[in-house]
N, C-alpha and C. Protein backbone atom coordinates (compact mmCIF):
# COMPACT_ATOMS: atom_id res chain seq x y z
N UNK A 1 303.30 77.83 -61.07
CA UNK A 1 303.79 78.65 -62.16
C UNK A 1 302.88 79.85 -62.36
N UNK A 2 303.32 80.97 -62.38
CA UNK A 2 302.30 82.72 -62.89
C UNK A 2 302.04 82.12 -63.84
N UNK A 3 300.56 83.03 -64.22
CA UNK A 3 300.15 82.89 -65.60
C UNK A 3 299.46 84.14 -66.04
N UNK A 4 300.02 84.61 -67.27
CA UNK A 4 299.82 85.75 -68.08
C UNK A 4 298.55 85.26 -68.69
N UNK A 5 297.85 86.45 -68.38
CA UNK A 5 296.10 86.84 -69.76
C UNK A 5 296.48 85.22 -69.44
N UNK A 6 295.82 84.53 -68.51
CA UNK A 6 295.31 83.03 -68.33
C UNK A 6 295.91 81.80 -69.30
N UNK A 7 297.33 82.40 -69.25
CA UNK A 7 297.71 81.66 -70.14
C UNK A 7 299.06 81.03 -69.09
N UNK A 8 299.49 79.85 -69.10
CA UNK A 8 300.33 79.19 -67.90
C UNK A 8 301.58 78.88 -68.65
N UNK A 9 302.83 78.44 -68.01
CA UNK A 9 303.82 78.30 -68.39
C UNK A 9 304.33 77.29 -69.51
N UNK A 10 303.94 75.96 -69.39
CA UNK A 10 303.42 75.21 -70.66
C UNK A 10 303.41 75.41 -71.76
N UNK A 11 302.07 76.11 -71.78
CA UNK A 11 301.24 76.86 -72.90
C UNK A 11 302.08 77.91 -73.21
N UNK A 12 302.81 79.06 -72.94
CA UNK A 12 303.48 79.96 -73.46
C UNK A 12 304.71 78.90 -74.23
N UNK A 13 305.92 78.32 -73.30
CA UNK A 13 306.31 77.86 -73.71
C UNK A 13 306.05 76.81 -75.49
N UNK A 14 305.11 76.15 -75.35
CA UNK A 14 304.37 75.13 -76.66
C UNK A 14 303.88 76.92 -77.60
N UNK A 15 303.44 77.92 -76.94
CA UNK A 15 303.37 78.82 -78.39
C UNK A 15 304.56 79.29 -78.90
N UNK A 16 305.47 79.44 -77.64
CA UNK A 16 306.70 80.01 -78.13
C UNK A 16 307.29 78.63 -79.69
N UNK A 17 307.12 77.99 -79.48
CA UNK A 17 307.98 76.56 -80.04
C UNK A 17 306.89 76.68 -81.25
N UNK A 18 306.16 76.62 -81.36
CA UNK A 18 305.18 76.87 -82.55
C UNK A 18 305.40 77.96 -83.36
N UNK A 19 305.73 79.04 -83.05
CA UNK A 19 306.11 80.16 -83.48
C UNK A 19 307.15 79.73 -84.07
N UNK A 20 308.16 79.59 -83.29
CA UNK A 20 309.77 79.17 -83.72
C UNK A 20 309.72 78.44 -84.93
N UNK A 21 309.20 77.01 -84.64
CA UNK A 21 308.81 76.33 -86.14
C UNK A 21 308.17 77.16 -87.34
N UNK A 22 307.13 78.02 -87.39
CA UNK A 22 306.90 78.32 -88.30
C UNK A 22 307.83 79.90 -88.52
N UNK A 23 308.17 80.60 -87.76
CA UNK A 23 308.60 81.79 -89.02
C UNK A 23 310.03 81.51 -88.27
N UNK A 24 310.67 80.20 -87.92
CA UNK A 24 311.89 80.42 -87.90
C UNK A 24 312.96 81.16 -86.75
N UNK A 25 314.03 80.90 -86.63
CA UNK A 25 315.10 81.79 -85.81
C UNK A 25 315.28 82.87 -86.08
N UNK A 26 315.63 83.51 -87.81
CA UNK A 26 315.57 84.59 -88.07
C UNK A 26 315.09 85.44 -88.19
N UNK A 27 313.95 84.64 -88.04
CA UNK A 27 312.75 86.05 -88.25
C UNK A 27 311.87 86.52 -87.52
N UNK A 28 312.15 85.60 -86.09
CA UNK A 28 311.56 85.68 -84.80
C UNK A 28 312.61 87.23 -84.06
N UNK A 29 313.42 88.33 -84.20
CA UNK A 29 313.60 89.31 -83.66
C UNK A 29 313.06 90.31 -84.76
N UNK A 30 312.85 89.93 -85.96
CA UNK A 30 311.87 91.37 -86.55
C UNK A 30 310.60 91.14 -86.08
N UNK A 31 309.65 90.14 -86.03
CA UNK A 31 308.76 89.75 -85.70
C UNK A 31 308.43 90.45 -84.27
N UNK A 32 309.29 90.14 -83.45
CA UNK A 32 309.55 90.91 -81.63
C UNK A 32 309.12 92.37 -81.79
N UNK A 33 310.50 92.84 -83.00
CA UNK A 33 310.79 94.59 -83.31
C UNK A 33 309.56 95.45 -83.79
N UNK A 34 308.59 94.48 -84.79
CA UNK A 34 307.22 95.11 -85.39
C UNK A 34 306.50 94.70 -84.33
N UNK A 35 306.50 93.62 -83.09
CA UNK A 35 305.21 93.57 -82.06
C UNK A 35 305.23 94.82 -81.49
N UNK A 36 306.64 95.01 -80.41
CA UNK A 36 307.11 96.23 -79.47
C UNK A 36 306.85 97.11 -80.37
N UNK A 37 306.95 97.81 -81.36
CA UNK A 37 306.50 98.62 -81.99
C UNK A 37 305.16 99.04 -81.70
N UNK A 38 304.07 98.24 -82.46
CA UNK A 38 303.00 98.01 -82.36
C UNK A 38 302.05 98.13 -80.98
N UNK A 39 302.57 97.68 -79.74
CA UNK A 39 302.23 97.54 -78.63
C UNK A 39 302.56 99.10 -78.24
N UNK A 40 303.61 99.70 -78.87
CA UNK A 40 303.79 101.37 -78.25
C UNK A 40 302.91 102.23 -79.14
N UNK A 41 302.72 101.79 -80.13
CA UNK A 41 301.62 102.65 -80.70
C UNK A 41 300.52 102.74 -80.66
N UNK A 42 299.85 101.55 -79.37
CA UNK A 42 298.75 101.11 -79.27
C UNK A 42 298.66 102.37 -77.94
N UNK A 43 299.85 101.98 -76.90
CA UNK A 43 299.83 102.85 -75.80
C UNK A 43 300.02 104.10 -75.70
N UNK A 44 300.46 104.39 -77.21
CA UNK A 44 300.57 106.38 -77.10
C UNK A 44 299.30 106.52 -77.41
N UNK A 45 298.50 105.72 -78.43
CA UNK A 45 297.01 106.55 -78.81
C UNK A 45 296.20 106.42 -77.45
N UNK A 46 296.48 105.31 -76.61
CA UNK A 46 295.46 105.46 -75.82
C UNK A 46 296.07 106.58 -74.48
N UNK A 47 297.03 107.37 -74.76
CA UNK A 47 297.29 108.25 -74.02
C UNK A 47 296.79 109.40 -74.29
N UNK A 48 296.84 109.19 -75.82
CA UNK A 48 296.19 110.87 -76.43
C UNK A 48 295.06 110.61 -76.41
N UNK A 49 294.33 109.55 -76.70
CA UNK A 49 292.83 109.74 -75.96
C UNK A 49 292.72 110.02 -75.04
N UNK A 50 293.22 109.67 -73.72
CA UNK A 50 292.41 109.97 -72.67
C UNK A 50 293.24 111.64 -72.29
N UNK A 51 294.37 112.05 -72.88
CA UNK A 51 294.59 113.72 -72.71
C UNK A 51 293.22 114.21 -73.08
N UNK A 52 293.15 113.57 -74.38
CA UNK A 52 291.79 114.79 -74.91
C UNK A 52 290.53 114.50 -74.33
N UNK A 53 290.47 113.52 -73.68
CA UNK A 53 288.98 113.16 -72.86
C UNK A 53 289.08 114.17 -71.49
N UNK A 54 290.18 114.14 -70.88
CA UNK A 54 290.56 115.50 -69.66
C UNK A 54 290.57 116.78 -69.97
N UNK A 55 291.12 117.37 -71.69
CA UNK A 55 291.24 118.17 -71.65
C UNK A 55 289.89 118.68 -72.02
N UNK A 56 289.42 118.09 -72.72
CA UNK A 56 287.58 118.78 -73.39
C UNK A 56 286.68 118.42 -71.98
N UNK A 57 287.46 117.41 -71.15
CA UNK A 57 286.52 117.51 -69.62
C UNK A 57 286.61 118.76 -68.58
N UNK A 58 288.34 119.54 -69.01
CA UNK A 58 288.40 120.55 -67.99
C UNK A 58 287.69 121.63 -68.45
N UNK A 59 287.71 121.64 -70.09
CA UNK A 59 287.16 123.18 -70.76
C UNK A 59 285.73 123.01 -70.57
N UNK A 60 285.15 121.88 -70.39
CA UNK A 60 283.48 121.97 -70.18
C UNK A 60 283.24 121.88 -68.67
N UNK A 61 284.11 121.72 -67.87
CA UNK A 61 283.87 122.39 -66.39
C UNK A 61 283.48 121.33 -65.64
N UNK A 62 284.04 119.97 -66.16
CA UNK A 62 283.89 118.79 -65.54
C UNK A 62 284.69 118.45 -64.49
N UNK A 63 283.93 118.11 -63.27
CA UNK A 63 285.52 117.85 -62.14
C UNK A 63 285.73 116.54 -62.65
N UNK A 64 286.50 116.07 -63.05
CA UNK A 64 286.99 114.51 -63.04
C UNK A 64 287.21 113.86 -62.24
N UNK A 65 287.84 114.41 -61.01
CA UNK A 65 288.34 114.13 -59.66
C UNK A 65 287.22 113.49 -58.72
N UNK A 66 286.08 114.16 -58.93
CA UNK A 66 285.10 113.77 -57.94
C UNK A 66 284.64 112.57 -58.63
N UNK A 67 284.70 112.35 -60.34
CA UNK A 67 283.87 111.22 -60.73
C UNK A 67 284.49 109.97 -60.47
N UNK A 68 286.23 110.03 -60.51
CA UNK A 68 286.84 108.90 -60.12
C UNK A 68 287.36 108.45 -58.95
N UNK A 69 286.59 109.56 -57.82
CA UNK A 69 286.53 109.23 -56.62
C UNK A 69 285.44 108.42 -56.51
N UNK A 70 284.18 108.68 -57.65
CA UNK A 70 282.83 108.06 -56.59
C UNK A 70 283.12 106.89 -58.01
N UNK A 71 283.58 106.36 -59.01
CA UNK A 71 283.77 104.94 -59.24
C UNK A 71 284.76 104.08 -58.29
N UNK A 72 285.93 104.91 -57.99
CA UNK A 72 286.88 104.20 -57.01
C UNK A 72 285.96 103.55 -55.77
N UNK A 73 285.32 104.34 -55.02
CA UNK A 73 283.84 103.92 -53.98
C UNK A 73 283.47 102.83 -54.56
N UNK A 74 282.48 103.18 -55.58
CA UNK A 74 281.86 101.79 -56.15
C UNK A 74 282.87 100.48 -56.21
N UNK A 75 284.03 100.56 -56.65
CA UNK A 75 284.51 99.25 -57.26
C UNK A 75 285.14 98.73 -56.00
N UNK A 76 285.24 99.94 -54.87
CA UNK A 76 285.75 98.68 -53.43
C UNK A 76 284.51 98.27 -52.94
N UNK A 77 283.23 99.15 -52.93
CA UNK A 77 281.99 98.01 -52.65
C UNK A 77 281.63 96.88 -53.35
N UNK A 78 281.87 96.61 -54.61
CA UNK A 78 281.72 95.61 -55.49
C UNK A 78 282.60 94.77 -54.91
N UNK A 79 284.28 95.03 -54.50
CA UNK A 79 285.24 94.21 -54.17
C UNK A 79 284.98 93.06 -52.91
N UNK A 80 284.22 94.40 -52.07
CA UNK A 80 283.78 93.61 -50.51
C UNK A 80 282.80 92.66 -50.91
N UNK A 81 281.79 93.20 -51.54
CA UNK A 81 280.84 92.24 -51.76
C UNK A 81 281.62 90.59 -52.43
N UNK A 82 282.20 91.07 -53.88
CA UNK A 82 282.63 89.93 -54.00
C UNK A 82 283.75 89.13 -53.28
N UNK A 83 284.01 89.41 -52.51
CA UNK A 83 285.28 89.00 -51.55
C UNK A 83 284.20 87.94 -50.51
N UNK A 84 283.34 88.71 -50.10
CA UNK A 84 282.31 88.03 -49.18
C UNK A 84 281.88 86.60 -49.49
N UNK A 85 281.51 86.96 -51.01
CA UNK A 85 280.48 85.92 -52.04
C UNK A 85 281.69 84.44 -52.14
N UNK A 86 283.13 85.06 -52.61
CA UNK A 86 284.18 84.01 -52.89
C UNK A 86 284.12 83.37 -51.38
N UNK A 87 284.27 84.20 -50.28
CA UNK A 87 284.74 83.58 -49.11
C UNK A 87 283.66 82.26 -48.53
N UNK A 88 282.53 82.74 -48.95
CA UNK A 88 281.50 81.55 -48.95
C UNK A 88 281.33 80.52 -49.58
N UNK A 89 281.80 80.68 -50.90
CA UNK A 89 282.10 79.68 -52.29
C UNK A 89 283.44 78.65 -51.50
């Protein structure tokens, strides 16, 4: 069975049913309507943050390009390494 944020099929299921019991059938699609809500307002701010982190990065003459080229580098050397470390484990 996949499992979401380490959480397995079971377990979603038994929260879903817990939920249900306490706020009910009816009130489990406003409940949905204010999450999805919530979850898009989480993802527009963190869009307008990172516009304004690019845009005050282009006006101060920052390449961005080169910096997330040389983390992209780093995090596949970290990857090999730990790929190595698991393959021995």
């Amino acid at each position: 069975m996949p499992m979401y944020l380490f959480i397995s099929g079971p377990e979603i299921l038994f929260i879903g049913l817990v939920v249900l019991l306490v706020f009910g059938a009816d009130k489990i699609p406003e409940i949905s309507k204010g999450l999805g809500k919530s979850i898009r307002a989480v993802k527009d701010a963190t869009e307008e943050v990172k516009s304004e982190i690019k845009k005050s990065a282009k006006s101060n003459g920052v390449d961005t390009e080169s910096i997330k080229k040389d983390i992209d580098d780093v995090k596949d050397k970290i990857d090999e390494i730990g790929g190595s470390i698991k393959r021995k484990l």
